[in-house]
PDB file of N, CA and C in Angstrom:
ATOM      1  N   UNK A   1     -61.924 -25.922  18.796  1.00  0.00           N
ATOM      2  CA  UNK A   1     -63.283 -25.954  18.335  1.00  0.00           C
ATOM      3  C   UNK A   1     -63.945 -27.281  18.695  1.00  0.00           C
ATOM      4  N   UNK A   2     -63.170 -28.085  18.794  1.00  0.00           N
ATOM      5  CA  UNK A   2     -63.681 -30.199  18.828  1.00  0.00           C
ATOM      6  C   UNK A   2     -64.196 -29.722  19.958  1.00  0.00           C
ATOM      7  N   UNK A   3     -62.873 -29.267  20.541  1.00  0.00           N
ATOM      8  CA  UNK A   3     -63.514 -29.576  22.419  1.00  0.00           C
ATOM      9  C   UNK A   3     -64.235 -28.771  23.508  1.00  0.00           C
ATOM     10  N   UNK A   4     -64.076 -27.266  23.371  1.00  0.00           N
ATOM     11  CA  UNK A   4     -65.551 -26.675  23.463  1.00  0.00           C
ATOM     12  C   UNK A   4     -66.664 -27.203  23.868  1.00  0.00           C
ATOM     13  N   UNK A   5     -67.583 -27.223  22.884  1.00  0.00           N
ATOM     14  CA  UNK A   5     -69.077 -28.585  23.081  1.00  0.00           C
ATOM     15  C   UNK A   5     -68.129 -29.305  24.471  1.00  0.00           C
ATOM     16  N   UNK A   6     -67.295 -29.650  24.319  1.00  0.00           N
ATOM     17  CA  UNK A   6     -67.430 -30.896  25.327  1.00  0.00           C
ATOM     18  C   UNK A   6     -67.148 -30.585  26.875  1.00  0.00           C
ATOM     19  N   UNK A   7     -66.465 -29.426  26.883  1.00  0.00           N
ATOM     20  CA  UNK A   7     -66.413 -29.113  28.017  1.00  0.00           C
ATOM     21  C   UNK A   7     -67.235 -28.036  28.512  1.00  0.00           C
ATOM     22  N   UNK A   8     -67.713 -27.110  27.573  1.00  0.00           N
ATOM     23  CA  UNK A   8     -69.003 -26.689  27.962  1.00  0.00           C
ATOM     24  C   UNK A   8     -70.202 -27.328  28.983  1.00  0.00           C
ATOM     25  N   UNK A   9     -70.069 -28.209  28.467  1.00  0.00           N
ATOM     26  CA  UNK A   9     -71.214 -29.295  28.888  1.00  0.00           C
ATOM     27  C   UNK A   9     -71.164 -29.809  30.560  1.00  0.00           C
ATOM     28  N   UNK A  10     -69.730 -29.571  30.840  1.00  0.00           N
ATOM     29  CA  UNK A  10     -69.558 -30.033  32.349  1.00  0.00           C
ATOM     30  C   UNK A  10     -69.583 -29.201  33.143  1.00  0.00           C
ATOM     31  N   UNK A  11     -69.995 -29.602  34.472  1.00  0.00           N
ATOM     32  CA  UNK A  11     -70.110 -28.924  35.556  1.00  0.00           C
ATOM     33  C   UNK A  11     -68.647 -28.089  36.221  1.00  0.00           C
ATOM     34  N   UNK A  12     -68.696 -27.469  37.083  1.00  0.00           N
ATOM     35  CA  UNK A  12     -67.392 -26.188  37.418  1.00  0.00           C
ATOM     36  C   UNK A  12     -66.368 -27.198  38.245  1.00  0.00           C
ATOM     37  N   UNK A  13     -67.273 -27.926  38.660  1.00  0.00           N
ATOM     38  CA  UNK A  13     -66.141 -29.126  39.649  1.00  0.00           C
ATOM     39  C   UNK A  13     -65.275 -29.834  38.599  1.00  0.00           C
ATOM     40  N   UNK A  14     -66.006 -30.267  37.497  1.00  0.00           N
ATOM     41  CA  UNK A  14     -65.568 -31.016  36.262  1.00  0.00           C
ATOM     42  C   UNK A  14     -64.402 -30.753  35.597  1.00  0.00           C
ATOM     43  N   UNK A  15     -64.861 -29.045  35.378  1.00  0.00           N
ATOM     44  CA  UNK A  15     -63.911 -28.321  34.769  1.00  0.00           C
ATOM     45  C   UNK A  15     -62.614 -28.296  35.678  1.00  0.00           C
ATOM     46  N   UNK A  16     -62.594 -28.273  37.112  1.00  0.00           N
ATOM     47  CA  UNK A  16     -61.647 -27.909  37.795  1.00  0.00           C
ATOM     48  C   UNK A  16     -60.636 -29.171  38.053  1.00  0.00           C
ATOM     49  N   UNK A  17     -60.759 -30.384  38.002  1.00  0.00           N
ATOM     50  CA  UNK A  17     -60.723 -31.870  38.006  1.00  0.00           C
ATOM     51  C   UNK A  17     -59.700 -31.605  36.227  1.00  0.00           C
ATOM     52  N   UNK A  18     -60.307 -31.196  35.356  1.00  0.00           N
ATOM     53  CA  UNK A  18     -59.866 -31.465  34.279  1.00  0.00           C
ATOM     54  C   UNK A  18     -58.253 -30.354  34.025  1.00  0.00           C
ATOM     55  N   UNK A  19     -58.651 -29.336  34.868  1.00  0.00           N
ATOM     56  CA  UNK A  19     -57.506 -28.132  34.635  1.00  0.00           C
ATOM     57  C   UNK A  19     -56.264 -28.582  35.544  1.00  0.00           C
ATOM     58  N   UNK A  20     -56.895 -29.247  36.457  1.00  0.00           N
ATOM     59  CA  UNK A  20     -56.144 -29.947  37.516  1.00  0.00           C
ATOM     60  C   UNK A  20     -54.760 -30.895  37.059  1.00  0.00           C
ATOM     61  N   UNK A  21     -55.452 -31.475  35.779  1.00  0.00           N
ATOM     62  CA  UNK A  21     -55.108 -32.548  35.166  1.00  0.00           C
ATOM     63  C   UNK A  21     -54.018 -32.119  34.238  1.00  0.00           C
ATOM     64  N   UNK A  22     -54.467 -30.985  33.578  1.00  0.00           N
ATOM     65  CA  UNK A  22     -53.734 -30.437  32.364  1.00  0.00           C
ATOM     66  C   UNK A  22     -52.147 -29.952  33.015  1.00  0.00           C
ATOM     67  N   UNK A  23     -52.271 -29.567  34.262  1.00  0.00           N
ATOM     68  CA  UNK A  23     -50.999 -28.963  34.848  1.00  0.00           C
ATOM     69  C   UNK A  23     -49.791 -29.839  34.621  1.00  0.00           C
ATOM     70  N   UNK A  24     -49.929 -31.343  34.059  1.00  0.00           N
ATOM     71  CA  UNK A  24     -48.944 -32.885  33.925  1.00  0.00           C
ATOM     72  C   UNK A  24     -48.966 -33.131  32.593  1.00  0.00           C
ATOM     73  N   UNK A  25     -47.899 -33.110  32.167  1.00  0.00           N
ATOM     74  CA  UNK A  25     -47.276 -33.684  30.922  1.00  0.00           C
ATOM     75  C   UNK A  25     -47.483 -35.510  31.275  1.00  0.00           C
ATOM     76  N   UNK A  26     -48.574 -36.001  30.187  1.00  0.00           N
ATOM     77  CA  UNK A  26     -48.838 -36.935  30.778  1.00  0.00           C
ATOM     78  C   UNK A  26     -49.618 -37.486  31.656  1.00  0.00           C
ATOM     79  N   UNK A  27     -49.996 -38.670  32.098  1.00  0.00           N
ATOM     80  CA  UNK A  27     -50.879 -39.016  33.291  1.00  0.00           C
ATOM     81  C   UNK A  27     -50.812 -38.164  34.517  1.00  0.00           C
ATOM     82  N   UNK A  28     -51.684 -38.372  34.685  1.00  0.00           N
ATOM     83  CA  UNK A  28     -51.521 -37.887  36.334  1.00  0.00           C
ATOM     84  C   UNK A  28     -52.354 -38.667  37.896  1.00  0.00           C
ATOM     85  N   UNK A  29     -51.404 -38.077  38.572  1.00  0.00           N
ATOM     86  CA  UNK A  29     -51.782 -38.980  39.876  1.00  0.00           C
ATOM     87  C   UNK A  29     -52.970 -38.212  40.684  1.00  0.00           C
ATOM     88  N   UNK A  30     -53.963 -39.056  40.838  1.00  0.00           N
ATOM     89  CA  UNK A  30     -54.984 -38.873  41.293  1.00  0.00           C
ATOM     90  C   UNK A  30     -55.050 -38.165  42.804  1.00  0.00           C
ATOM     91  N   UNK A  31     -54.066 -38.425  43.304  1.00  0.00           N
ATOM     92  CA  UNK A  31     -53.378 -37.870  44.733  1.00  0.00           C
ATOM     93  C   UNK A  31     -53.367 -36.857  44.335  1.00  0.00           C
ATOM     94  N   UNK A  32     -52.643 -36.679  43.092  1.00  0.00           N
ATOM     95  CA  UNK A  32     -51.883 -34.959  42.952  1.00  0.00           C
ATOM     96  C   UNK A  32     -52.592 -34.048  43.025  1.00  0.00           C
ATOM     97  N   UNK A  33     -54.009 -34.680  42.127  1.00  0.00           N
ATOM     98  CA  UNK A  33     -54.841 -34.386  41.790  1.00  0.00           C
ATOM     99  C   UNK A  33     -56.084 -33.669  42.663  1.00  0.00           C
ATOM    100  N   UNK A  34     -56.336 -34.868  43.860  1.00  0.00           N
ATOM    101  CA  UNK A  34     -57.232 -34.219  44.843  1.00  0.00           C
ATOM    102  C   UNK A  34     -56.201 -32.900  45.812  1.00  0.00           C
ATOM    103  N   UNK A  35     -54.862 -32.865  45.845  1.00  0.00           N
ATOM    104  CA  UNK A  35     -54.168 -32.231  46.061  1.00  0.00           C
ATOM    105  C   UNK A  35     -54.355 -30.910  46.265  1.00  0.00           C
ATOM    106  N   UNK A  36     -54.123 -30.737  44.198  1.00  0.00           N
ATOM    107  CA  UNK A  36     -54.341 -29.646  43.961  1.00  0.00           C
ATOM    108  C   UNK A  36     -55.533 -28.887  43.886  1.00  0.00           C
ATOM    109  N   UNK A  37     -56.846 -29.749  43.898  1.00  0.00           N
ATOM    110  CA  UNK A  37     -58.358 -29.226  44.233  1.00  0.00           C
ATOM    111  C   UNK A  37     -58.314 -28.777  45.463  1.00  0.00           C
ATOM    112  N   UNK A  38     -57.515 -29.249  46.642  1.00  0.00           N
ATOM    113  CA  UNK A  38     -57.580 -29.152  47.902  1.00  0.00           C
ATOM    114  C   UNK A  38     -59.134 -29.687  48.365  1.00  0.00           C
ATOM    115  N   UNK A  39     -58.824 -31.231  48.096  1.00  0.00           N
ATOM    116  CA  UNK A  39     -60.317 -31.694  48.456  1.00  0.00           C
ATOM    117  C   UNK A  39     -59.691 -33.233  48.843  1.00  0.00           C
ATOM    118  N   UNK A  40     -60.124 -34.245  49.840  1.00  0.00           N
ATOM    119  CA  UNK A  40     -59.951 -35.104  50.174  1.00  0.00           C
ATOM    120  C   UNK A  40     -60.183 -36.193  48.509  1.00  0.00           C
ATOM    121  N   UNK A  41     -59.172 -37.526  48.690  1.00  0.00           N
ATOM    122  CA  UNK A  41     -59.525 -38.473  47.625  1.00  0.00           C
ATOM    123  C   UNK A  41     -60.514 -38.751  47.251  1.00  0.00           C
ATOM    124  N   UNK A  42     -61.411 -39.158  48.083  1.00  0.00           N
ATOM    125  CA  UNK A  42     -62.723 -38.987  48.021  1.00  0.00           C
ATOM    126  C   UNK A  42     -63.971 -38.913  47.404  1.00  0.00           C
ATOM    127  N   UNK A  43     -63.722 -37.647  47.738  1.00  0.00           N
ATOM    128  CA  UNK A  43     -64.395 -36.105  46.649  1.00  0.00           C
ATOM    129  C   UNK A  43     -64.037 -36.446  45.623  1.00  0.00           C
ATOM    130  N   UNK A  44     -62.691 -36.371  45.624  1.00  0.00           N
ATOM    131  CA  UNK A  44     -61.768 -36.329  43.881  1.00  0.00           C
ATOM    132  C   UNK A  44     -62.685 -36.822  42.952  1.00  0.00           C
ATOM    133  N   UNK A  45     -62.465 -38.549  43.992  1.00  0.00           N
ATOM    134  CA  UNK A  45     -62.708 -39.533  43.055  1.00  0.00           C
ATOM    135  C   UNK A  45     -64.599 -39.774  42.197  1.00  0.00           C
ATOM    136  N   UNK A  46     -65.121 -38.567  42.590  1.00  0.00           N
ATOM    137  CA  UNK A  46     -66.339 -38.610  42.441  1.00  0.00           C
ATOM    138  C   UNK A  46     -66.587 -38.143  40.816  1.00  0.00           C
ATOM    139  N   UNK A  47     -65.493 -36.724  40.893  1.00  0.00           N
ATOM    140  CA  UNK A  47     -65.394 -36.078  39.629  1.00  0.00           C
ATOM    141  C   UNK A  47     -64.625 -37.029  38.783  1.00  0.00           C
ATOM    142  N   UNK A  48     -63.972 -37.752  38.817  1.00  0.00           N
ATOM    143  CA  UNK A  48     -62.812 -38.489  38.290  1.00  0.00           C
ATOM    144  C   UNK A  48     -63.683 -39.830  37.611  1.00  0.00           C
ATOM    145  N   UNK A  49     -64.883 -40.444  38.338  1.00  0.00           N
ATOM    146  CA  UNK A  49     -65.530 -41.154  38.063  1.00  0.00           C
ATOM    147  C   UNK A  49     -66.388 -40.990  36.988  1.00  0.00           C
ATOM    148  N   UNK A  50     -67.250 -39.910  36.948  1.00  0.00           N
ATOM    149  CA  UNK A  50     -67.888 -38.651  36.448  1.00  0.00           C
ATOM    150  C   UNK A  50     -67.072 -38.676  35.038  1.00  0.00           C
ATOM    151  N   UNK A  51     -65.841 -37.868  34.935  1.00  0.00           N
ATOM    152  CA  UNK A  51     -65.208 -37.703  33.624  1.00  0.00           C
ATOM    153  C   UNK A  51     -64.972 -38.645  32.993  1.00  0.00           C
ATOM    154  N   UNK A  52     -64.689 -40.329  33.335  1.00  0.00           N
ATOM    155  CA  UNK A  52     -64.619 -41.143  32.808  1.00  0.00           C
ATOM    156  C   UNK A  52     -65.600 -41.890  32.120  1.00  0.00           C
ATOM    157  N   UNK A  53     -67.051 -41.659  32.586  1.00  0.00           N
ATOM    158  CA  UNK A  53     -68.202 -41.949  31.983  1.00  0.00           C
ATOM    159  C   UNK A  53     -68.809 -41.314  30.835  1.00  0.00           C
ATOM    160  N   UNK A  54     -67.955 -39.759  30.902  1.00  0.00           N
ATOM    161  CA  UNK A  54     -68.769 -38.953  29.866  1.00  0.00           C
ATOM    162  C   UNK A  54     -67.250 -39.095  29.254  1.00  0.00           C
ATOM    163  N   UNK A  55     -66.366 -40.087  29.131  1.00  0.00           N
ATOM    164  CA  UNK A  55     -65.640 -40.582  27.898  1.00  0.00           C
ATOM    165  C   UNK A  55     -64.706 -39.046  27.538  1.00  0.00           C
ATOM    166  N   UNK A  56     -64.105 -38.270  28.868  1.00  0.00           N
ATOM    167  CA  UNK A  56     -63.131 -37.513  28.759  1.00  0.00           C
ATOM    168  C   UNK A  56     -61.825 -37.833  29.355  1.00  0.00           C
ATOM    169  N   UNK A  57     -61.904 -38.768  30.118  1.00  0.00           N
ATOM    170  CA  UNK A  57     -60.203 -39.643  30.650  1.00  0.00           C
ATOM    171  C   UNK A  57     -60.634 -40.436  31.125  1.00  0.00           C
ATOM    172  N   UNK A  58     -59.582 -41.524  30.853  1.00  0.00           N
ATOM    173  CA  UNK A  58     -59.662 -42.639  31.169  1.00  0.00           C
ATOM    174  C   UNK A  58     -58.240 -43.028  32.497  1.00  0.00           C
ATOM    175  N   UNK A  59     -58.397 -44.207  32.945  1.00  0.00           N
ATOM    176  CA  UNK A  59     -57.477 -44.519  33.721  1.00  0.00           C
ATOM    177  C   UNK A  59     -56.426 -45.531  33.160  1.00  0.00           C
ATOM    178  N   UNK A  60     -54.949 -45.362  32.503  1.00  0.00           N
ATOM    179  CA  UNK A  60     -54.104 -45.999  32.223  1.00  0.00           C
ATOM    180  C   UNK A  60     -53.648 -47.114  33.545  1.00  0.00           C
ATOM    181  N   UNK A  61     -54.010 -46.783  34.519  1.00  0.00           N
ATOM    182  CA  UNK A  61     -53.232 -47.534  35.574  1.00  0.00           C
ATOM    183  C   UNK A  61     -53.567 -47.143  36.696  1.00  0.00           C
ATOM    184  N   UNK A  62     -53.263 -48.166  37.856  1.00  0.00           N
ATOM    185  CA  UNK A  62     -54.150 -47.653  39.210  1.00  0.00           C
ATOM    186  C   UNK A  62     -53.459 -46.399  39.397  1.00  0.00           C
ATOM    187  N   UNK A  63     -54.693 -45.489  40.250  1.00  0.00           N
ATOM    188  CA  UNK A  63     -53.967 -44.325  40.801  1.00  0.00           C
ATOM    189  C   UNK A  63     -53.823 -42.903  39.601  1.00  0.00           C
ATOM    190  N   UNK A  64     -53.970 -43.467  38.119  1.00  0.00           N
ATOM    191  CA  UNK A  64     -53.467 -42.654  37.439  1.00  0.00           C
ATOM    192  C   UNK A  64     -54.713 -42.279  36.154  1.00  0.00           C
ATOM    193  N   UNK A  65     -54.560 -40.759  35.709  1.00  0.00           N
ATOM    194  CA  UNK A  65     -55.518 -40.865  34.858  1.00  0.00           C
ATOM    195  C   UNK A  65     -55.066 -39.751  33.767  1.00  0.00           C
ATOM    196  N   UNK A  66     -55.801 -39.944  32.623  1.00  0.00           N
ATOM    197  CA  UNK A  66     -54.991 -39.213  31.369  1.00  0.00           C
ATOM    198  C   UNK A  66     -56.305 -38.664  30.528  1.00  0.00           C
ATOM    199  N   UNK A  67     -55.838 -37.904  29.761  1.00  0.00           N
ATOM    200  CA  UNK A  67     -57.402 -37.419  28.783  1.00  0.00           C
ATOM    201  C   UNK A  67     -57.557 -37.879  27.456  1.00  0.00           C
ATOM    202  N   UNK A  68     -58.873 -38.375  27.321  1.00  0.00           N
ATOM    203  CA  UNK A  68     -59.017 -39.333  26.490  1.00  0.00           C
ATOM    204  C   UNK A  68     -58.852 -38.501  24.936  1.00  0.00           C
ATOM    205  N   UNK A  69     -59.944 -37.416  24.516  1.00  0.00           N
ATOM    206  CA  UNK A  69     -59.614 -36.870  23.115  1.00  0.00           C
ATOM    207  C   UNK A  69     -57.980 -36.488  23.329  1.00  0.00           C
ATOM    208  N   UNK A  70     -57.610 -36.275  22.001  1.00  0.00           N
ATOM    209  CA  UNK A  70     -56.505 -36.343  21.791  1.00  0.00           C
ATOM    210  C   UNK A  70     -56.616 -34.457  21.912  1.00  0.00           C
ATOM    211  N   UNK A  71     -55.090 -34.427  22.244  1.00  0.00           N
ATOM    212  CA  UNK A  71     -55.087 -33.078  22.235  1.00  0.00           C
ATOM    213  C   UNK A  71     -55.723 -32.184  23.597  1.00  0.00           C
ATOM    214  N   UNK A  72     -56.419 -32.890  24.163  1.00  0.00           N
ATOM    215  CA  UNK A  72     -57.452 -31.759  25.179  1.00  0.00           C
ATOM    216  C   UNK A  72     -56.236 -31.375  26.182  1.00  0.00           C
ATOM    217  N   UNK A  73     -55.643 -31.979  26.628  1.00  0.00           N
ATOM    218  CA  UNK A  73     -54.809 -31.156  26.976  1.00  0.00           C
ATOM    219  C   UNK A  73     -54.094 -29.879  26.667  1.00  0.00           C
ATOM    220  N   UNK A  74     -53.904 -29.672  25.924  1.00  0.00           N
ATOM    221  CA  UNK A  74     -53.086 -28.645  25.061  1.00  0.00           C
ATOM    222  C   UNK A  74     -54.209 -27.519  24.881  1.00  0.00           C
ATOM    223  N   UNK A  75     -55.265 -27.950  24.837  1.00  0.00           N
ATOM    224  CA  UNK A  75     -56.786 -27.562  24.715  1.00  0.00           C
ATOM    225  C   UNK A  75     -56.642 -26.656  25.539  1.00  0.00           C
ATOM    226  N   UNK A  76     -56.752 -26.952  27.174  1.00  0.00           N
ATOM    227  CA  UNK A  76     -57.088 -26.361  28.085  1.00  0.00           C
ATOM    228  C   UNK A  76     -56.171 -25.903  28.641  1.00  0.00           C
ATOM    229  N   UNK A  77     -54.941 -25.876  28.205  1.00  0.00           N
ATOM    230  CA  UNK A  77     -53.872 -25.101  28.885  1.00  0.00           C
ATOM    231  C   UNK A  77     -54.116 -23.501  28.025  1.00  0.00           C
ATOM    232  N   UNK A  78     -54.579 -23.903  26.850  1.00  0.00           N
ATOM    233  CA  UNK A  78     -54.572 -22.768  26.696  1.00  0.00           C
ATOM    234  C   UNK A  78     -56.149 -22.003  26.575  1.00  0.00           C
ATOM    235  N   UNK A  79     -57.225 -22.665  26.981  1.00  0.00           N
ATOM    236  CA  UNK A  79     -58.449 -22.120  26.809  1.00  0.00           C
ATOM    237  C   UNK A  79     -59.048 -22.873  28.409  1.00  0.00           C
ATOM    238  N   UNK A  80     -58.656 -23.127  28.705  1.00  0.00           N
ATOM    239  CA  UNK A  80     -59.424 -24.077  29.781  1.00  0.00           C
ATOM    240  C   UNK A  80     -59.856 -23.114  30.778  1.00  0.00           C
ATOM    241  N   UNK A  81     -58.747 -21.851  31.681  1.00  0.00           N
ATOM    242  CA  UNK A  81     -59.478 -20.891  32.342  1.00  0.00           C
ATOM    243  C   UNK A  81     -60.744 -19.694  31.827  1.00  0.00           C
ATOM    244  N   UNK A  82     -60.571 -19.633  30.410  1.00  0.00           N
ATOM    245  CA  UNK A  82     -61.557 -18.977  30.052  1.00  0.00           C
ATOM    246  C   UNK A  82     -62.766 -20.043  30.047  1.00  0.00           C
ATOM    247  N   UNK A  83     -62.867 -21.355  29.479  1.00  0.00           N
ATOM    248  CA  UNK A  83     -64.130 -21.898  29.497  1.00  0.00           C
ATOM    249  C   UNK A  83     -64.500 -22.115  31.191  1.00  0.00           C
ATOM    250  N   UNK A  84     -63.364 -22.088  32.195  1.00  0.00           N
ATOM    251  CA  UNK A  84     -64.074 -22.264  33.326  1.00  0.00           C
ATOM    252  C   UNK A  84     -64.804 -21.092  33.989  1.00  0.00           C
ATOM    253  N   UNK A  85     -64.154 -19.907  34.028  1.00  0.00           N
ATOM    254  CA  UNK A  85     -65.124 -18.573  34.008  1.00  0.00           C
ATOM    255  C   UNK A  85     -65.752 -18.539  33.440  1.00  0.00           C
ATOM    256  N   UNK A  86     -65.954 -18.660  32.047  1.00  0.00           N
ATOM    257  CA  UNK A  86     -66.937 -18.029  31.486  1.00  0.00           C
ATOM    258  C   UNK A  86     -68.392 -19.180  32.052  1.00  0.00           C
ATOM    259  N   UNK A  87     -68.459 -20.406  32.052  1.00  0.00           N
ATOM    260  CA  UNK A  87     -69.183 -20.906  32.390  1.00  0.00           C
ATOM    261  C   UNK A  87     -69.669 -20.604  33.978  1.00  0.00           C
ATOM    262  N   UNK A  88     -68.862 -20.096  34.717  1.00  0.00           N
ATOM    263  CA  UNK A  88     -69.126 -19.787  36.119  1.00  0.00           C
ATOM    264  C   UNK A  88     -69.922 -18.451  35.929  1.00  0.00           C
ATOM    265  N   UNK A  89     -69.750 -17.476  34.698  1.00  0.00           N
ATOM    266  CA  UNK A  89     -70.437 -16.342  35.150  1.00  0.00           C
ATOM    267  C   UNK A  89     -71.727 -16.201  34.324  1.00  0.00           C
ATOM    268  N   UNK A  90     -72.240 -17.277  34.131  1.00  0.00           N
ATOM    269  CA  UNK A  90     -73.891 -17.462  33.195  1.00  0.00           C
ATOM    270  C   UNK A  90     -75.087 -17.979  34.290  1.00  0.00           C
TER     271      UNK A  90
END
């Protein structure tokens, strides 16, 4: 229910950056990351920049990034593909 509102609010790239994320117990590597978007560092790092401003992960360490509310992980493993469809089909 917390996190909803909050990811509602982001764009489909956002969302995909964040689901990206959830796949790691723990931080994750930003490599892995543009990886698994199948998008150059780049790019990544645009969304990655992006989520850190609107105060949803932060960066523990170069290269690496984690989610800031507590819990959102767990969040979106288990709701995260429905909030990303459902927001894709409005």
């Amino acid at each position: 229910m917390v996190h909803a509102p909050e990811i509602d609010g982001l764009s489909s790239m956002q969302k995909e950056y964040l689901l990206a994320m959830a796949q790691d117990d723990g931080p994750s590597s930003t490599r892995e990351i543009a990886k698994r978007l199948e998008r150059n560092a780049g790019y990544a790092n645009v969304y990655r920049t992006q989520l850190i401003k609107e105060d949803v992960i932060y960066s523990p360490a170069w290269g690496q990034v984690d989610f800031k509310p507590p819990y959102m992980c767990d969040y979106l493993r288990e709701h995260g593909a429905y909030h990303f469809l459902h927001s894709s089909m409005e």
